[in-house]
Protein backbone atom coordinates (compact mmCIF):
# COMPACT_ATOMS: atom_id res chain seq x y z
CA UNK A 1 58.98 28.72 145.12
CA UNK A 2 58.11 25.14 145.67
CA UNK A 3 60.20 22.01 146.47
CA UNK A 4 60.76 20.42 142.75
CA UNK A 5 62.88 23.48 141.75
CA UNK A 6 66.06 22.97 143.25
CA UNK A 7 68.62 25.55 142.88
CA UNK A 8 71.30 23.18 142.04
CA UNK A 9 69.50 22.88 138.56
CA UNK A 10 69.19 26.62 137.47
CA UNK A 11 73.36 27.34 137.73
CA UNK A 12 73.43 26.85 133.68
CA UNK A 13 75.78 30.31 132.16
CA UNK A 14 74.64 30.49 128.56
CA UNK A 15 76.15 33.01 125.94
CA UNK A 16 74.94 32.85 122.27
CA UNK A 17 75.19 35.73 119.69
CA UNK A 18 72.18 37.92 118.93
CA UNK A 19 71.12 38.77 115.49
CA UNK A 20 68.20 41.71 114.60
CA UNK A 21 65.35 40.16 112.74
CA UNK A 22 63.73 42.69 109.97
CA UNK A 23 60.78 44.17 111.21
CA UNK A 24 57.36 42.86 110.74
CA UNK A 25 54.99 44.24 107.90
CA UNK A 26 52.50 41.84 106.93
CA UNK A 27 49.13 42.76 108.11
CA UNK A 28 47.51 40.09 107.11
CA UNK A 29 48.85 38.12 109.68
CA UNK A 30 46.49 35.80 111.47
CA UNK A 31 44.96 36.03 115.02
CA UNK A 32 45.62 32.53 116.29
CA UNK A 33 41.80 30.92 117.12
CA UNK A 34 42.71 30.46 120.44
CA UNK A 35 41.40 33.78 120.63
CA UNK A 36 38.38 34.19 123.06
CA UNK A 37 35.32 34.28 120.54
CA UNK A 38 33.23 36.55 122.97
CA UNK A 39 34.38 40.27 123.27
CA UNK A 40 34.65 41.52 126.94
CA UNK A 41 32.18 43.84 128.27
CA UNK A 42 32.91 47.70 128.53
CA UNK A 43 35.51 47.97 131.59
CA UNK A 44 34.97 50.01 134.39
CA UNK A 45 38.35 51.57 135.01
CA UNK A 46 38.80 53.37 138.53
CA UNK A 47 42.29 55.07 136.94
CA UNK A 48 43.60 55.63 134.10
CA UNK A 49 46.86 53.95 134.67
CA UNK A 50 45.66 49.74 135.97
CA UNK A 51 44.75 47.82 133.40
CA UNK A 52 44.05 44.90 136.04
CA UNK A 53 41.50 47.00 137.53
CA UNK A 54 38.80 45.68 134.95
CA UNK A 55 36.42 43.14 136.09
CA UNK A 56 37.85 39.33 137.21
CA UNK A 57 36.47 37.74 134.03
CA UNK A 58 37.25 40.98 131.55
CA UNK A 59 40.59 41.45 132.80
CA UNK A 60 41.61 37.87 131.53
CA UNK A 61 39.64 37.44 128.31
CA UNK A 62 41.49 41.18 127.55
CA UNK A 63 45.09 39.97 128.44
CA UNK A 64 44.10 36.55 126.78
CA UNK A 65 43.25 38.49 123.46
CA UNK A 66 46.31 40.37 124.07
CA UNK A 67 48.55 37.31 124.00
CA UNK A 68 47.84 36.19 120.72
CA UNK A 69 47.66 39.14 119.32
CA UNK A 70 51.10 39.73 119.93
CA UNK A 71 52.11 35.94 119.52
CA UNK A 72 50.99 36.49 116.19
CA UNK A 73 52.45 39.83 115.46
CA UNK A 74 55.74 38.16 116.17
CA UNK A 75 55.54 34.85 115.55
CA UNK A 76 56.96 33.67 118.77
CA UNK A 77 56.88 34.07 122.44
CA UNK A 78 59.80 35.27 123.00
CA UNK A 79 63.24 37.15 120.84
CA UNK A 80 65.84 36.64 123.47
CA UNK A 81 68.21 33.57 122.46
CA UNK A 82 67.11 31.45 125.12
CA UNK A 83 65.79 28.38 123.22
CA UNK A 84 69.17 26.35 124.07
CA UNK A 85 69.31 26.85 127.47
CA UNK A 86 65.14 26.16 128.03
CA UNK A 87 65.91 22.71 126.30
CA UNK A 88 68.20 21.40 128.62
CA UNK A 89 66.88 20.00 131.83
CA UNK A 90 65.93 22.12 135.21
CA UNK A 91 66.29 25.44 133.62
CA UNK A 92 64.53 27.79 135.42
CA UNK A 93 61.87 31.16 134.39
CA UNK A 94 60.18 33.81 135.95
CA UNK A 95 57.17 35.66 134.55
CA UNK A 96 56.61 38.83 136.28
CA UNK A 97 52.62 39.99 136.01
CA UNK A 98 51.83 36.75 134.59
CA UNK A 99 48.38 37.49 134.24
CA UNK A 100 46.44 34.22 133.27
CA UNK A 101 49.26 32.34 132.52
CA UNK A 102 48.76 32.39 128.96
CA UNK A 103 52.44 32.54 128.00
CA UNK A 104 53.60 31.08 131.17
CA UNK A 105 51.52 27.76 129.95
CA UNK A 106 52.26 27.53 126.61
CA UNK A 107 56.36 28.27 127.09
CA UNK A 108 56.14 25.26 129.36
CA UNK A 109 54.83 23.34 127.32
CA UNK A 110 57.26 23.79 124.69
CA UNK A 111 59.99 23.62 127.21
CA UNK A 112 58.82 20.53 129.34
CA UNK A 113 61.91 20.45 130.53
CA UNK A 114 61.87 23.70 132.09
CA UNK A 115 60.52 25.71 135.63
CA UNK A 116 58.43 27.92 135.30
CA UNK A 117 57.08 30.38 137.55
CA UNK A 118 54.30 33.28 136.93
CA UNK A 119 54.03 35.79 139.70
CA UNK A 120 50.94 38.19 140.11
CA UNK A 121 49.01 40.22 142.50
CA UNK A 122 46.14 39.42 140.86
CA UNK A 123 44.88 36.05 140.97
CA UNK A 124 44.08 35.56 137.21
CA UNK A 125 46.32 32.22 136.88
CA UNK A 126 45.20 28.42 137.04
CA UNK A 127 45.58 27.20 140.83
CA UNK A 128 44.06 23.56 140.57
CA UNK A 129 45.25 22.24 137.10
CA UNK A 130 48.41 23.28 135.40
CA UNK A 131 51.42 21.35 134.14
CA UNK A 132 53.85 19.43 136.51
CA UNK A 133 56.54 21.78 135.27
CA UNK A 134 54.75 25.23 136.00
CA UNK A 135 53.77 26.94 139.54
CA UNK A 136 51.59 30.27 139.72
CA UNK A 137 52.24 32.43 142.95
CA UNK A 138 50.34 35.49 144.61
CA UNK A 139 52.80 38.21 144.67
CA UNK A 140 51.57 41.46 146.05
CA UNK A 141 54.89 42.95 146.60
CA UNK A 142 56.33 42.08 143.25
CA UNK A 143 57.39 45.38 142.56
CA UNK A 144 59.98 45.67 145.46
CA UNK A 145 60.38 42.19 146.77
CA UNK A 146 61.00 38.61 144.67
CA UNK A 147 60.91 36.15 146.73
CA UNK A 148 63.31 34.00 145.46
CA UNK A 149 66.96 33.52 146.02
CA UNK A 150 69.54 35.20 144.52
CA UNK A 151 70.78 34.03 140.92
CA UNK A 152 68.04 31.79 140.83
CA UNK A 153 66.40 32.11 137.26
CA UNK A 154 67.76 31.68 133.63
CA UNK A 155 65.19 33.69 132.14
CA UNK A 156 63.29 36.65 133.47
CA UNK A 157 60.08 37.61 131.34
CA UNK A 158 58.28 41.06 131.97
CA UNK A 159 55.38 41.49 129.31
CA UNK A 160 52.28 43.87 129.83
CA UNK A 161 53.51 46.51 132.03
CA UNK A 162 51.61 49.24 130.41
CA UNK A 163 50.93 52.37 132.22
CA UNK A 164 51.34 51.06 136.13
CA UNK A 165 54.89 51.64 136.87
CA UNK A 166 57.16 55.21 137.25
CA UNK A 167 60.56 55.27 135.57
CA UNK A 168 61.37 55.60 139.26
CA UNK A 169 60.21 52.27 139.85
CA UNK A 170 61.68 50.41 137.03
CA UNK A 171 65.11 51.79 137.98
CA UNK A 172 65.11 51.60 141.99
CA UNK A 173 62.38 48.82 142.97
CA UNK A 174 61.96 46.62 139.78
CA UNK A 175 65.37 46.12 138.20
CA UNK A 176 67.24 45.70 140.78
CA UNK A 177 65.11 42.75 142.42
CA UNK A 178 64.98 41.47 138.77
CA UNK A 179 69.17 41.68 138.72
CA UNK A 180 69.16 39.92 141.98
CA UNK A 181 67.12 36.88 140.91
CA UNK A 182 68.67 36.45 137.65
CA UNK A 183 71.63 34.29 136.86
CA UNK A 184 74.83 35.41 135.44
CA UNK A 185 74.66 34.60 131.88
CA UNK A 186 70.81 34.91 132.59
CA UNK A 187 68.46 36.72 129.73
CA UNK A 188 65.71 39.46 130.60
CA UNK A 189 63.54 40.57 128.11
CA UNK A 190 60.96 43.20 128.63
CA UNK A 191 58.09 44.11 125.70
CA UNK A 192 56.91 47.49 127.23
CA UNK A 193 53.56 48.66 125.83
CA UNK A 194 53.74 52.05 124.60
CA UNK A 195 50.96 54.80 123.84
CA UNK A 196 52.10 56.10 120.77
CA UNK A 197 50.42 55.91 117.44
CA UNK A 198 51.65 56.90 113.97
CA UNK A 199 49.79 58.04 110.64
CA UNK A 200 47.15 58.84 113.37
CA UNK A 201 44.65 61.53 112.41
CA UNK A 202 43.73 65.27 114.41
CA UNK A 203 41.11 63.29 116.81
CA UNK A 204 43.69 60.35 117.67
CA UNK A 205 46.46 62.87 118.56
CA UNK A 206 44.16 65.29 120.87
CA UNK A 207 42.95 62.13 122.79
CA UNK A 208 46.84 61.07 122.74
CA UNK A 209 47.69 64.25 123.82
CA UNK A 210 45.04 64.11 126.88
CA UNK A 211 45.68 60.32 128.11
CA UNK A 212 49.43 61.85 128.08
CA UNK A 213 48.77 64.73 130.05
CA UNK A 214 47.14 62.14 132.61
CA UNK A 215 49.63 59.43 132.91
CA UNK A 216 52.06 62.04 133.49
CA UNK A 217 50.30 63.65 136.12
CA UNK A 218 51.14 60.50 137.82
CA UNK A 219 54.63 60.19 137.21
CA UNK A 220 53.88 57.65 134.62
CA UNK A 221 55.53 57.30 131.09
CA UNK A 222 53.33 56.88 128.49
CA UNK A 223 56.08 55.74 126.11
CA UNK A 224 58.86 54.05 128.61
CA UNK A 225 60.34 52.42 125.28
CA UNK A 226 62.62 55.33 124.01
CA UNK A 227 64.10 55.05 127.50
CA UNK A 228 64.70 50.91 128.56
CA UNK A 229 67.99 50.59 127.09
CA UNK A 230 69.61 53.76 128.67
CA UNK A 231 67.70 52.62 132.11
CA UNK A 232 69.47 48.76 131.36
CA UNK A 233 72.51 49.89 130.65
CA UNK A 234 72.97 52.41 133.73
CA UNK A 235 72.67 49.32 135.90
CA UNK A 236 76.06 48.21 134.69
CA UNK A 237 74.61 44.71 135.16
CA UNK A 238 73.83 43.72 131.70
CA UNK A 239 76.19 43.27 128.64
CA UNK A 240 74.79 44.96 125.06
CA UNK A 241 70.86 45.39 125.15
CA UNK A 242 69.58 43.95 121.80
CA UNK A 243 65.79 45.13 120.50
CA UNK A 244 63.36 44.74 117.90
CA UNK A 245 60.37 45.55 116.70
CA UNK A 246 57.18 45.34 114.62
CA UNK A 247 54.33 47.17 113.28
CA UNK A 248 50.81 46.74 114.78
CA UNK A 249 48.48 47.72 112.13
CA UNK A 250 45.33 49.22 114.11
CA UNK A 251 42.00 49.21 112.04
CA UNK A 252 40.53 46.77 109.22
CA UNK A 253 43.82 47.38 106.89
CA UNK A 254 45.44 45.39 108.98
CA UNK A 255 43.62 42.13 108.75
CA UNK A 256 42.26 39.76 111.81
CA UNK A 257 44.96 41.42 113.59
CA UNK A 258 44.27 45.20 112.93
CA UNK A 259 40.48 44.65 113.50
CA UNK A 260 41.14 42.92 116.88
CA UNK A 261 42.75 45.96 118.20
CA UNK A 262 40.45 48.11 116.78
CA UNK A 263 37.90 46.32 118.90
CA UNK A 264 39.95 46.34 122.29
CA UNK A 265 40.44 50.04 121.90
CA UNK A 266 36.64 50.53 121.76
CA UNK A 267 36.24 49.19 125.63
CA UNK A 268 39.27 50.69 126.76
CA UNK A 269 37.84 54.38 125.36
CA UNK A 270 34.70 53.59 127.24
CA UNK A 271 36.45 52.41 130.40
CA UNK A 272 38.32 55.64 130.20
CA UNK A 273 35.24 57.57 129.96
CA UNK A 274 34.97 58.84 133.80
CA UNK A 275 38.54 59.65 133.26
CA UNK A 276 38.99 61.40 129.99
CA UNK A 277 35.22 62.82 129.59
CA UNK A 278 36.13 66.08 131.30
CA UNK A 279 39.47 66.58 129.37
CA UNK A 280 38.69 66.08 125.85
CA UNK A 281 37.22 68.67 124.02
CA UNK A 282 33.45 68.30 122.88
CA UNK A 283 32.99 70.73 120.01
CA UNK A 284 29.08 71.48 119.56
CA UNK A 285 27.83 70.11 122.32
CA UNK A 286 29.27 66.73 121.21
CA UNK A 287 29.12 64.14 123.96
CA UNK A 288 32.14 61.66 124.81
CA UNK A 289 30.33 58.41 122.93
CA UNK A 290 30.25 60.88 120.00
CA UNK A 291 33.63 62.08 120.08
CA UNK A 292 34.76 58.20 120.66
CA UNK A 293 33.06 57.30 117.12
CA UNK A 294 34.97 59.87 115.93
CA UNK A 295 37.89 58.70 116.72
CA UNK A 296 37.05 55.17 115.32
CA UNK A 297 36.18 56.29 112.33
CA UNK A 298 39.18 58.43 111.65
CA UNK A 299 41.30 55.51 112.83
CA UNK A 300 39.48 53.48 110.14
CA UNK A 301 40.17 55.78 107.57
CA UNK A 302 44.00 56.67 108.67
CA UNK A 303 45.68 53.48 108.34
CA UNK A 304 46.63 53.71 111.63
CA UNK A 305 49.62 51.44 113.68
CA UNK A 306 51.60 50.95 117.15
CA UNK A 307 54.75 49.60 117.26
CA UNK A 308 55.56 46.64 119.34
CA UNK A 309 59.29 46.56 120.98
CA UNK A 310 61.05 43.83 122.45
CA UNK A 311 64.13 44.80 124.66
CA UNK A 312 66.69 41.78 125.98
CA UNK A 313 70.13 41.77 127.67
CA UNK A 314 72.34 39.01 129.38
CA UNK A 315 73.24 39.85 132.69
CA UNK A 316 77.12 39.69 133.38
């Protein structure tokens, strides 16, 4: 973990009530200009189910966009009430699948105070200049093993685990490595990434219905959402799960934000292409580029949205 976290300084219990906020519908919300100006190339996805599979530079400028997408859907980097606890001194944070960094970087720097630690098997992160108070580590066992003593962190953060992991392995290898790290009177909170669209239009739902059929094929969930607070709960290690959520317009009716997914979708339909080309249904002769227009314009035309969820618990 590194020498300048000690474990003597992460023993902080904190308890604070939870309230729901009202969920989010302005679309005109703003895509922070952080934002990467360039638009990745077309990824060349080996599976459906690994986002991280996309090429080095791709793979970061698409969780990058990602970030502030979501930043700006909600407004914050994080819903679980863990602002008093990440002001005091030594306090310490895991982020599993860290990715770049992105929110790793910019939670540290509003808690200077704070550890923080982003795990990945994917070497994304910074590993020459980053702030004195954050550490990136290769993890390629971070599904089974954490290396890190037990009740160790105050805050465990798991963002971006889209279509990788079984319910099997959230229940049996994640969570309970996740339980073992984390402090009593610790926070989790997970933001799962569901596919599942509403208002969507006959095209959407048949490509819905296909990218389904495939993630299940391999044991995967395609909406693990519905089913985090009964798989929380069954642990018997947390006290009431709390959630929220948000609308996330898709398409130009949903401002900078709505336009910015539209975009993203476009190269992950194409990087799905060796996958999906054989399974959807080409009417006339169509060919997959068609039938992906197709589905862009009808999602331009259906008001289309996702929902984003954000799940958090205190351990007891």
């Amino acid at each position: 973990m590194g020498g300048y976290i000690s474990k003597s300084r992460c023993n902080f219990k904190h308890k604070h009530p939870l309230t729901r906020s009202p969920s989010f519908k302005d679309s005109s919300s703003r895509v922070p200009s952080r934002i990467p100006s360039r638009s990745p190339s077309a990824p060349n996805l080996p599976t459906i189910i690994e986002p991280y599979s996309l090429p080095a530079q791709n793979s970061v400028d698409a969780l990058q966009i990602a970030h502030y997408m979501f930043r700006a859907i909600w407004g914050s980097n994080y819903s679980a009430p863990v602002a008093d606890v990440l002001k005091k001194e030594g306090s310490c944070v895991l982020d599993i699948r860290c990715g770049p960094g992105t929110w790793t970087l910019e939670m540290s720097d509003e808690f200077p105070g704070s550890y923080f630690t982003g795990i990945d098997a994917a070497i994304m992160y910074p590993t020459e200049i980053k702030p004195r108070n954050v550490k990136f580590t290769y993890c390629a066992n971070w599904l089974e093993n954490l290396d890190f003593p037990d009740d160790y962190f105050d805050y465990v953060y798991v963002n971006f685990l889209c279509f990788g992991l079984t319910k099997n392995d959230w229940e049996n290898k994640l969570l309970p490595e996740i339980i073992r790290v984390l402090k009593p009177g610790g926070y989790i909170e997970i933001s799962p990434c569901d596919l599942k669209w509403y208002n969507e239009g006959p095209i959407a739902k048949q490509w819905l219905k296909t990218v389904h059929k495939e993630l299940k094929a391999r044991n995967i969930e395609p909406a693990i959402s519905s089913q985090i607070v009964e798989i929380l709960e069954q642990t018997g290690s947390f006290s009431q799960v709390y959630s929220d959520e948000r609308d996330h317009p898709v398409g130009s009716w949903g401002g900078e934000i709505g336009k910015t997914t539209l975009g993203c979708l476009k190269y992950y339909f194409d990087g799905l292409k060796r996958v999906l080309e054989n399974s959807i249904t080409c009417d006339n002769g169509k060919t997959f580029e068609f039938m992906r227009n197709d589905l862009i314009d009808e999602i331009e035309e259906q008001n289309m949205y996702s929902k984003c969820i954000r799940y958090w618990a205190m351990k007891i």
